[in-house]
N, C-alpha and C. Protein backbone atom coordinates (compact mmCIF):
# COMPACT_ATOMS: atom_id res chain seq x y z
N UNK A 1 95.50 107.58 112.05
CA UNK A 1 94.72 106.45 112.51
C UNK A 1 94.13 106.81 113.86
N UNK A 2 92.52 106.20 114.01
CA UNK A 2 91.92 106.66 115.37
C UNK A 2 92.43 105.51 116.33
N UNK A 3 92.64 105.90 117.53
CA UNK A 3 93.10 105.37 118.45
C UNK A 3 91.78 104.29 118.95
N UNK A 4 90.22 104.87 118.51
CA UNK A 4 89.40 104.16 119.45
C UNK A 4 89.38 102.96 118.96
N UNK A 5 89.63 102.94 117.01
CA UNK A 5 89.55 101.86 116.20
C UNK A 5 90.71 100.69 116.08
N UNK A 6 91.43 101.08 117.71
CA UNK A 6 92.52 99.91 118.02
C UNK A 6 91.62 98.77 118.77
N UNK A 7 91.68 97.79 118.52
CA UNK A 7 91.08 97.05 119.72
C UNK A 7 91.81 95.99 120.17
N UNK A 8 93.24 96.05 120.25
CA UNK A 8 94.65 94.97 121.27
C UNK A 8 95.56 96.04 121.54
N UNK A 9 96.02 96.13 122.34
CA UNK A 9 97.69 96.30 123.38
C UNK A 9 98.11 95.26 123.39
N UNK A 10 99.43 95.79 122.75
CA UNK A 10 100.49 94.79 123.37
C UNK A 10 101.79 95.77 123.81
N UNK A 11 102.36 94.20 124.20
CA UNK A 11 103.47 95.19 125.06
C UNK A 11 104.82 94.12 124.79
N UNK A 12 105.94 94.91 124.15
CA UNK A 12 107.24 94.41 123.83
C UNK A 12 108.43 94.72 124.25
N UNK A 13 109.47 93.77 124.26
CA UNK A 13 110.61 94.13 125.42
C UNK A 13 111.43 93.90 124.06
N UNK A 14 112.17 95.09 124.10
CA UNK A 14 113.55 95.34 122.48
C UNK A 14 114.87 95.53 123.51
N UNK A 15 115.67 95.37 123.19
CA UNK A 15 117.11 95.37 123.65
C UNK A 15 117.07 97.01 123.19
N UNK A 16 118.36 97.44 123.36
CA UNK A 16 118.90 99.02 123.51
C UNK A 16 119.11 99.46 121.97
N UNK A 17 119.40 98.57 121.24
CA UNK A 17 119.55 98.59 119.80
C UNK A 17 118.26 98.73 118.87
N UNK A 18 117.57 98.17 119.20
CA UNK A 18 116.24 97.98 118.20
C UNK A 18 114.97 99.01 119.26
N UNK A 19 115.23 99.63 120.00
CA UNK A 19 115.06 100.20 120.90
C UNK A 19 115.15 102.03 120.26
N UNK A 20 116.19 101.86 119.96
CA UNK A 20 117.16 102.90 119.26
C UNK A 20 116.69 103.24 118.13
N UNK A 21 116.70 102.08 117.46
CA UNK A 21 115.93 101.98 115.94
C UNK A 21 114.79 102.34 115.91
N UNK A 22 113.97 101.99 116.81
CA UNK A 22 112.64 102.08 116.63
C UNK A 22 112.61 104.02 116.55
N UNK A 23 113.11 104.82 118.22
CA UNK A 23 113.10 105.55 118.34
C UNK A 23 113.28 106.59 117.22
N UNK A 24 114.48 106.19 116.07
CA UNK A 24 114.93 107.10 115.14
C UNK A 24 113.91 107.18 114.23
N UNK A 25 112.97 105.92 114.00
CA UNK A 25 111.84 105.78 112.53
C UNK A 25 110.65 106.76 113.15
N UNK A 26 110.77 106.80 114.52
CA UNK A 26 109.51 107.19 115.07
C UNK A 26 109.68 108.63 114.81
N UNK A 27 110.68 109.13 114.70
CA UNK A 27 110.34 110.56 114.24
C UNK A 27 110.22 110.89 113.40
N UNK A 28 110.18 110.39 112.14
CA UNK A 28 109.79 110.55 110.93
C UNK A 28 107.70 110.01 110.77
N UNK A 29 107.40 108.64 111.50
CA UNK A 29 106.16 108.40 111.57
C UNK A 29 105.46 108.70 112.47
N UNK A 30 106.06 109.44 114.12
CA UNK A 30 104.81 110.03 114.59
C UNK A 30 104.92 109.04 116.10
N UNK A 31 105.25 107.98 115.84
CA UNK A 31 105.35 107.37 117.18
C UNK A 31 106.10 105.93 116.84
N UNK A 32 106.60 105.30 117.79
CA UNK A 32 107.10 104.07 118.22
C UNK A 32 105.91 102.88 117.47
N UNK A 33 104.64 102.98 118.20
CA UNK A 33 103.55 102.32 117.76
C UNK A 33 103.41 102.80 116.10
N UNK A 34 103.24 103.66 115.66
CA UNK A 34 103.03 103.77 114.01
C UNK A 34 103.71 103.15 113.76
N UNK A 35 105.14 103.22 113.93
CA UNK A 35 106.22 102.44 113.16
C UNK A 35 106.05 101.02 113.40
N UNK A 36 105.60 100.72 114.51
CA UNK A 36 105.28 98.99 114.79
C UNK A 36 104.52 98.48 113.37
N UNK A 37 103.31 99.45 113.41
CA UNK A 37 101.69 99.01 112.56
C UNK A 37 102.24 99.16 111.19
N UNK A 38 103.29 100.22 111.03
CA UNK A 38 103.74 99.85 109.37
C UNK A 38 104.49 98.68 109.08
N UNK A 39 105.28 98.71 110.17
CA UNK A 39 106.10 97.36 109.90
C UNK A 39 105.15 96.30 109.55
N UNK A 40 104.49 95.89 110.33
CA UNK A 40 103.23 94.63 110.69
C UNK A 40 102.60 94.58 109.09
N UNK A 41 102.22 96.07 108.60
CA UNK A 41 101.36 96.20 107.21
C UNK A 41 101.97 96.02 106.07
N UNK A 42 103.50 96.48 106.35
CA UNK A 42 104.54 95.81 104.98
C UNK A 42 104.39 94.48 105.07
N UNK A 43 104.81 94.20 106.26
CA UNK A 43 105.25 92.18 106.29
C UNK A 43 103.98 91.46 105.72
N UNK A 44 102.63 92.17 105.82
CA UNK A 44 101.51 91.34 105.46
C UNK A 44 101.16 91.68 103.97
N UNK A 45 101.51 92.50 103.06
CA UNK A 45 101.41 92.84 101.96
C UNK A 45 101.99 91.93 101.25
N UNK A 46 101.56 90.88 100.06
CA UNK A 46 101.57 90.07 99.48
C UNK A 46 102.66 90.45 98.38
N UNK A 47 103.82 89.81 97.64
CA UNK A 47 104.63 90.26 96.65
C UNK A 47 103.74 90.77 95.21
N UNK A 48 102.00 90.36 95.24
CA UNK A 48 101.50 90.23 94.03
C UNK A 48 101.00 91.94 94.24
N UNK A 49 100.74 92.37 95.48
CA UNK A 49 100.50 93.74 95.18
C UNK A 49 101.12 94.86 94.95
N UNK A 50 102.45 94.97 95.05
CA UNK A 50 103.59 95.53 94.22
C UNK A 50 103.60 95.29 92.46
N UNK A 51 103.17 94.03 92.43
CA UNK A 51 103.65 93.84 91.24
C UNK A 51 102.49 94.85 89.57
N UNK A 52 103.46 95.58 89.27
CA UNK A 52 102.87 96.49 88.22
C UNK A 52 102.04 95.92 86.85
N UNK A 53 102.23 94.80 86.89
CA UNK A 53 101.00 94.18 85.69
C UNK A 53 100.32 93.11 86.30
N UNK A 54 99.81 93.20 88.02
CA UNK A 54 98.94 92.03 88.49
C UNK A 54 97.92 93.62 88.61
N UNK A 55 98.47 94.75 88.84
CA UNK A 55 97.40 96.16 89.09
C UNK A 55 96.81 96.28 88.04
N UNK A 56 97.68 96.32 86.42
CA UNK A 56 96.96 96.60 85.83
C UNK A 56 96.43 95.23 85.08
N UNK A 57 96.20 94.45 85.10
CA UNK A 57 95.23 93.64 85.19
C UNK A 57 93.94 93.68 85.59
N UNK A 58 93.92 93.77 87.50
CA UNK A 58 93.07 93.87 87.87
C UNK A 58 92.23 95.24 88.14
N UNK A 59 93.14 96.65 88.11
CA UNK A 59 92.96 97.70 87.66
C UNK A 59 91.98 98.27 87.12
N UNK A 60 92.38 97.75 85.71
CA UNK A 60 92.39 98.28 84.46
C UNK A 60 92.51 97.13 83.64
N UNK A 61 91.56 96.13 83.51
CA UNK A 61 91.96 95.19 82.69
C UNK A 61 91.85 95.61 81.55
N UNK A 62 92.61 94.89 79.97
CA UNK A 62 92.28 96.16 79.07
C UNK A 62 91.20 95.70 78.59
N UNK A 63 90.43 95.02 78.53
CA UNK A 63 88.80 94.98 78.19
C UNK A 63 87.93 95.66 78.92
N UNK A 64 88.06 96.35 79.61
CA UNK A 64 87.45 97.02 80.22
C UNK A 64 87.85 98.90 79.97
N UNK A 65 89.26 98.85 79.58
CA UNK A 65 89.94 99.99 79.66
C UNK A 65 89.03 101.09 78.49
N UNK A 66 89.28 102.28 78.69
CA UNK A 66 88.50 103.56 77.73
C UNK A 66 89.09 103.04 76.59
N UNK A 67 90.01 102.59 75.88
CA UNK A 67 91.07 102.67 74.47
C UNK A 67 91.04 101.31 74.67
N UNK A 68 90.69 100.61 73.27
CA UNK A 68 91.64 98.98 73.24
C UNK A 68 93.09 98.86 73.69
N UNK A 69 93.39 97.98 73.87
CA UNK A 69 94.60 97.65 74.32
C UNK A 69 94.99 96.49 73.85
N UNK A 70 96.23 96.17 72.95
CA UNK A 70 97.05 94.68 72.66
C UNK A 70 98.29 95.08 73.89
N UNK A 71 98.87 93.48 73.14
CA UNK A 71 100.26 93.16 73.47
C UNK A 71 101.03 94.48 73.44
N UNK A 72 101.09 94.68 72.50
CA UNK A 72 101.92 95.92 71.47
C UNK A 72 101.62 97.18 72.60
N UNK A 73 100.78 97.44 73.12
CA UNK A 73 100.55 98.71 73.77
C UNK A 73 100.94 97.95 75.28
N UNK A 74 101.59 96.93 75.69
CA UNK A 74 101.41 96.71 77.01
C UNK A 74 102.68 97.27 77.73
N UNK A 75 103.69 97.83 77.18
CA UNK A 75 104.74 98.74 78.13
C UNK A 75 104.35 99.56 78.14
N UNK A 76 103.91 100.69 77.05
CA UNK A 76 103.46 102.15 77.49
C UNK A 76 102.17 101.73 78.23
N UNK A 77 101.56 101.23 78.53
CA UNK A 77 100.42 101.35 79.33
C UNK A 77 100.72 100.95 81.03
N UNK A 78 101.75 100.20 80.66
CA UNK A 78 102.59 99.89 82.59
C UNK A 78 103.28 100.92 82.16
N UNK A 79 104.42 101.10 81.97
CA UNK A 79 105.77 101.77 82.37
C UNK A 79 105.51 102.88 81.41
N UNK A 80 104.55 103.46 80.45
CA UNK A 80 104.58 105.01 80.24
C UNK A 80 105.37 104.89 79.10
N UNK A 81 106.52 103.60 78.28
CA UNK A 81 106.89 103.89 77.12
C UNK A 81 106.41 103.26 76.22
């Protein structure tokens, strides 16, 4: 992510614990702040965009899909069996 395409600072006071925490995620993502902006981007991600037949719905609806598609084909076409 470009730094110029930030446009707020903020600034947060964590106790020694979450402090800690933060520090340990940050070395896996790169910084303190990354790990903030993922956190922030999970919490705002809606339960419907996880969900594996609201994607393929909107995806891949099967009227639209290369191959017809029923009922009958709707697990192997989510889950591959």
């Amino acid at each position: 992510m470009l730094y110029y395409s930030m446009s707020h600072r903020t600034q947060l006071y964590l106790d020694d614990d979450q402090h800690r925490w933060l520090r340990a995620r940050a070395r896996e993502a790169g910084s303190i702040a990354a790990v903030v902006r993922q956190l922030i981007d999970q919490a705002r991600r809606t339960p419907l965009e996880d969900d594996s037949l609201i994607h393929y719905l909107t995806e891949a609806p099967p009227a639209a899909a290369a191959e017809p598609s029923s009922v009958t084909d709707l697990d192997r076409d989510l889950y591959g069996r």
